[in-house]
Protein backbone atom coordinates (compact mmCIF):
# COMPACT_ATOMS: atom_id res chain seq x y z
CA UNK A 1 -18.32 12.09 6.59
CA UNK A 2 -16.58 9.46 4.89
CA UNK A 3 -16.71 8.46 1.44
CA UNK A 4 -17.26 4.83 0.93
CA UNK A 5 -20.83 3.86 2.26
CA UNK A 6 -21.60 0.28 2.31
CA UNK A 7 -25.13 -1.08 1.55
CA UNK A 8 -25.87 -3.87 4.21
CA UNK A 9 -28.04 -6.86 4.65
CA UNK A 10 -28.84 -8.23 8.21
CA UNK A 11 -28.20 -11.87 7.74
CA UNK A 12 -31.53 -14.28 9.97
CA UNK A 13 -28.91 -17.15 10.05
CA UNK A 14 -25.44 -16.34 12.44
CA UNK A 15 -22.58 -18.31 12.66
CA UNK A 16 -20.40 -20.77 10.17
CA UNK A 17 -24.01 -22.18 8.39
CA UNK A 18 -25.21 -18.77 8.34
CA UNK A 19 -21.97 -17.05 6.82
CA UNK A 20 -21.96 -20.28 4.05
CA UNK A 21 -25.12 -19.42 2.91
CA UNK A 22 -24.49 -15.36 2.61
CA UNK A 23 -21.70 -16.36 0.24
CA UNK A 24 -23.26 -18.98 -2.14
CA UNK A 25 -25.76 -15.39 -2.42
CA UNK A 26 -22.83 -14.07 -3.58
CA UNK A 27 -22.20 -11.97 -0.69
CA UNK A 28 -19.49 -11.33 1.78
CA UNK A 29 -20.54 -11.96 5.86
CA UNK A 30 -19.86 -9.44 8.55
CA UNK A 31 -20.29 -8.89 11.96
CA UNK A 32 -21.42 -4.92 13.53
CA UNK A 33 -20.32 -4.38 17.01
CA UNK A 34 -19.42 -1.56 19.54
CA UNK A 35 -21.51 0.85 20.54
CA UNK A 36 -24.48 0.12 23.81
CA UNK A 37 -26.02 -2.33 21.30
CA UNK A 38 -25.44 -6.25 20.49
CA UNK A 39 -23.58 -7.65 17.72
CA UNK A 40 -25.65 -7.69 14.20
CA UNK A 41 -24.58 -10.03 11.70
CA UNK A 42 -24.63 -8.39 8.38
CA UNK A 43 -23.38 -8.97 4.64
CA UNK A 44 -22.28 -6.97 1.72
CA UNK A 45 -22.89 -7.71 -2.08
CA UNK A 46 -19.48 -9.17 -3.34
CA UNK A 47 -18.48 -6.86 -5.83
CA UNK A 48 -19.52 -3.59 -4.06
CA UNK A 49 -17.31 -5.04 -0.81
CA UNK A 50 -14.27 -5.71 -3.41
CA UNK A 51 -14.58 -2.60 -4.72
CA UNK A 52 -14.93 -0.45 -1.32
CA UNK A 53 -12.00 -2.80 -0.21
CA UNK A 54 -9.61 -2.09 -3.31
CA UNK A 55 -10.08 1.83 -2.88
CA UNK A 56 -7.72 1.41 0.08
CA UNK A 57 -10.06 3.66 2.00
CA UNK A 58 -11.51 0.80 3.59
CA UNK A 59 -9.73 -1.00 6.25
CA UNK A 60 -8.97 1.46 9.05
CA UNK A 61 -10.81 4.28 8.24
CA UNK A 62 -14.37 5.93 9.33
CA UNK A 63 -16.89 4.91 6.18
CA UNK A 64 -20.81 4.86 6.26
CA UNK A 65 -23.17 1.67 6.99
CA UNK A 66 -26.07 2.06 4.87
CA UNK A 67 -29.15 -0.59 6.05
CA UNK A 68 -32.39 1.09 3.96
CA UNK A 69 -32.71 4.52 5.43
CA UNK A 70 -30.35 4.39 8.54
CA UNK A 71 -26.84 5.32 8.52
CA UNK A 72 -24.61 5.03 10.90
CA UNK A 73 -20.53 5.89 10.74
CA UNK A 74 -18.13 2.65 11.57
CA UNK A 75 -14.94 2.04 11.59
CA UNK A 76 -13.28 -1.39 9.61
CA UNK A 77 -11.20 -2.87 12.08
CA UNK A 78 -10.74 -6.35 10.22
CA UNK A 79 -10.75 -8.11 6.83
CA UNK A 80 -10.12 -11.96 6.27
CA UNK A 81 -9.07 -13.00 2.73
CA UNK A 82 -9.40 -16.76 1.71
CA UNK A 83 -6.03 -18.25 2.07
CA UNK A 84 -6.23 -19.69 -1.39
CA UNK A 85 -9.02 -17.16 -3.88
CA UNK A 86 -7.65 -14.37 -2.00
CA UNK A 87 -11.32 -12.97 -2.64
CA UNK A 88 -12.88 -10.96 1.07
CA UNK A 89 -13.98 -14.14 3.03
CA UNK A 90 -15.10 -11.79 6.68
CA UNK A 91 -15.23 -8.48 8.09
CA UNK A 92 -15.63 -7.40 11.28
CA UNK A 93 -17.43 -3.13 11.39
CA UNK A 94 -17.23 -1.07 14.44
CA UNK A 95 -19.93 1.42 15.46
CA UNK A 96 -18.63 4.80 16.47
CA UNK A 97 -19.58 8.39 16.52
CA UNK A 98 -17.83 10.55 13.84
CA UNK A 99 -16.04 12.89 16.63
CA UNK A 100 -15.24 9.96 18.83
CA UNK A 101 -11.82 9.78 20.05
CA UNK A 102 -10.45 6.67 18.86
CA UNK A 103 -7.22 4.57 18.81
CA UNK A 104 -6.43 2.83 15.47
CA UNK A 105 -3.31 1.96 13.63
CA UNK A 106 -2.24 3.88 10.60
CA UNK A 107 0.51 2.75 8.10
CA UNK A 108 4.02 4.86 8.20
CA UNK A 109 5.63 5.52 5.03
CA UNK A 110 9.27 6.56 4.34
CA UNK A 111 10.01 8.77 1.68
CA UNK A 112 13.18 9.69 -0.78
CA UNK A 113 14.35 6.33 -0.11
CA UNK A 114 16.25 6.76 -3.14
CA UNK A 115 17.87 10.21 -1.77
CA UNK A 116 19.09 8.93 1.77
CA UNK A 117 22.69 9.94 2.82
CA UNK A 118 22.92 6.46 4.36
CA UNK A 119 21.28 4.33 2.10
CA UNK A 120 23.69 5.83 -1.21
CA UNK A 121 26.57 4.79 1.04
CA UNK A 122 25.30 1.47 1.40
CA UNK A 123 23.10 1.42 4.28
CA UNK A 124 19.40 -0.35 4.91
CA UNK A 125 16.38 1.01 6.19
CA UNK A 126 15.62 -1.56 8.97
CA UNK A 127 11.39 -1.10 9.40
CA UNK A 128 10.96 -1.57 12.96
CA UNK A 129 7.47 0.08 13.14
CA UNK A 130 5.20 -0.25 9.90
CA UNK A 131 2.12 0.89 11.41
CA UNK A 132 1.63 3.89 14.51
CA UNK A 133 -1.09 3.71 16.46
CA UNK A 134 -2.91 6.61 17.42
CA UNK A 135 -5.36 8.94 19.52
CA UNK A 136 -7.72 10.92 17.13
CA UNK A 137 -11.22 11.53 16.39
CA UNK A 138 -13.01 9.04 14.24
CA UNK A 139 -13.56 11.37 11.62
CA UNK A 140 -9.88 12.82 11.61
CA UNK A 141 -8.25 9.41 11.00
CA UNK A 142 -5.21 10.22 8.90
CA UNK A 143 -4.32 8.30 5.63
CA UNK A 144 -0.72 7.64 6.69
CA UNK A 145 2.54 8.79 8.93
CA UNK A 146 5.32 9.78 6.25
CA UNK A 147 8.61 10.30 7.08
CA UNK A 148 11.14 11.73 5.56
CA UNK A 149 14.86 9.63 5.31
CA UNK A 150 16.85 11.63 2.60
CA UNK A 151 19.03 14.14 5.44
CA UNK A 152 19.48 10.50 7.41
CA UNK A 153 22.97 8.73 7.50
CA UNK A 154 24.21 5.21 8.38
CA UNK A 155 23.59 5.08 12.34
CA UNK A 156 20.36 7.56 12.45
CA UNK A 157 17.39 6.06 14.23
CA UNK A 158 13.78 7.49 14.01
CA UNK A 159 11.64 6.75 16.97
CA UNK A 160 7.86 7.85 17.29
CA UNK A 161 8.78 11.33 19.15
CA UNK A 162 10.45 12.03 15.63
CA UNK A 163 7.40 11.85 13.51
CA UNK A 164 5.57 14.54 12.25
CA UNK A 165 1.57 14.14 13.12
CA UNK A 166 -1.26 15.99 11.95
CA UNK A 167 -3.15 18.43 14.33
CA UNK A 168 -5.29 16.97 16.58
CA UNK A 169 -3.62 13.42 16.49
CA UNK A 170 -1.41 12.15 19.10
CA UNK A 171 0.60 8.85 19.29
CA UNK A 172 -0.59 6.15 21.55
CA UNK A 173 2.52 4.34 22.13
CA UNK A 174 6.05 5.36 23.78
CA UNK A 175 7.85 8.44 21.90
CA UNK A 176 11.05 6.44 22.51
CA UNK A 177 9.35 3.10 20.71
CA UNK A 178 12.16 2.97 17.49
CA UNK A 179 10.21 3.20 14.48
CA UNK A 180 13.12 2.93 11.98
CA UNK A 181 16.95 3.07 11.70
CA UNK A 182 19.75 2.66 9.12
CA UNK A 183 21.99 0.30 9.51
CA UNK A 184 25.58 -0.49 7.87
CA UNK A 185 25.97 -2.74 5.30
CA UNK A 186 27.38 -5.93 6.16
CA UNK A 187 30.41 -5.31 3.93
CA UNK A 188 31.32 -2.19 5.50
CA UNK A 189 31.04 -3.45 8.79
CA UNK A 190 33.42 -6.91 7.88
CA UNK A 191 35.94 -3.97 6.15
CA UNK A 192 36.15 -2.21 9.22
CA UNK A 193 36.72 -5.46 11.89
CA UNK A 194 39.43 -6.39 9.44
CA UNK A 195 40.87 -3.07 9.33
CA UNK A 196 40.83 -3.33 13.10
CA UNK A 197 42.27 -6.37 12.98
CA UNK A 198 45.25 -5.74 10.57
CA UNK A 199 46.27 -2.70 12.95
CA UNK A 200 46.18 -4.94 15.87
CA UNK A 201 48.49 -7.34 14.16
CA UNK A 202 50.76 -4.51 13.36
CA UNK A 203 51.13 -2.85 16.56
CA UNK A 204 52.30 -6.35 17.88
């Protein structure tokens, strides 16, 4: 089961006057859907929500909604920060089952950056893809996609049949959807029209 659980209140009041007053209370407003049930609007104490939040275990992944007694596993599909505090403003929780099969996004990662054929010669890592989405169970949700770039030269381009995915997990978009590639610099590429051109000149 998952590790963050989040103590809830059901807010009486819904909408914009109803999610005013849950934060003057100094809590953050939410909204519980999926499942065969309604919507619930719910809140979280400030600080515990910052803190779950912060963890990066949060957003995206299967955690436990605690309301007195009753649990029940959800997924965090959504978190609005205020444009100006940057402090949680809204969240939007997901029921689910912890074996359900799910599709959610997780975040790809590219690693020895710093030991790439193709980026020592000069090259950049044009992130086409930074997020995969993917089939798995709810409970199975993996922490991130990581790729490795160091064997890659300048030209090499990593699509989603390329990446490496943990048992049980498959990818929910096209294996031929281009995740990543690396691409000349633009120096090398203005050397080599010039060098084109000075041979041109010299053949005439």
């Amino acid at each position: 089961m998952a590790d963050i659980i989040l103590n809830v209140e059901v807010r009486e009041r819904t909408g914009t006057g109803g999610a005013r007053e849950a934060r003057r209370s100094g809590m953050v407003p939410g909204i519980l859907y999926g499942g065969d049930k309604d919507p619930v609007a719910i809140s979280v104490k400030s600080n515990e929500f910052r803190k779950a939040l912060y963890t990066g275990k949060l957003l995206g992944h299967l955690v436990t909604l605690k309301y007195g007694d009753e649990t029940q596993p959800v997924i965090a599909k959504a978190v609005d920060m205020h444009p100006v505090t940057d402090e949680p403003w809204h969240f939007d929780l997901y029921r689910v089952d912890a074996h359900q099969q799910i599709k959610i996004e997780v975040p790809v990662h590219f690693q020895n950056q710093e030991d790439s054929v193709g980026l020592k010669r000069g090259g950049t890592l044009n992130i086409a893809l930074h997020a995969l989405t993917v089939a798995c169970a709810a409970d199975h949700i993996p922490e991130e996609i990581v790729f490795d770039v160091g064997p890659l030269d300048i030209g090499a381009t990593i699509r989603v049949s390329d990446l490496k995915l943990p048992a049980g997990v498959e990818a929910a978009v096209d294996g031929d959807t281009v995740v990543a590639s690396i691409a000349g610099a633009m120096a090398e590429v203005q050397e080599t029209a010039e060098g084109g051109e000075a041979a041109e000149g010299a053949e005439s």
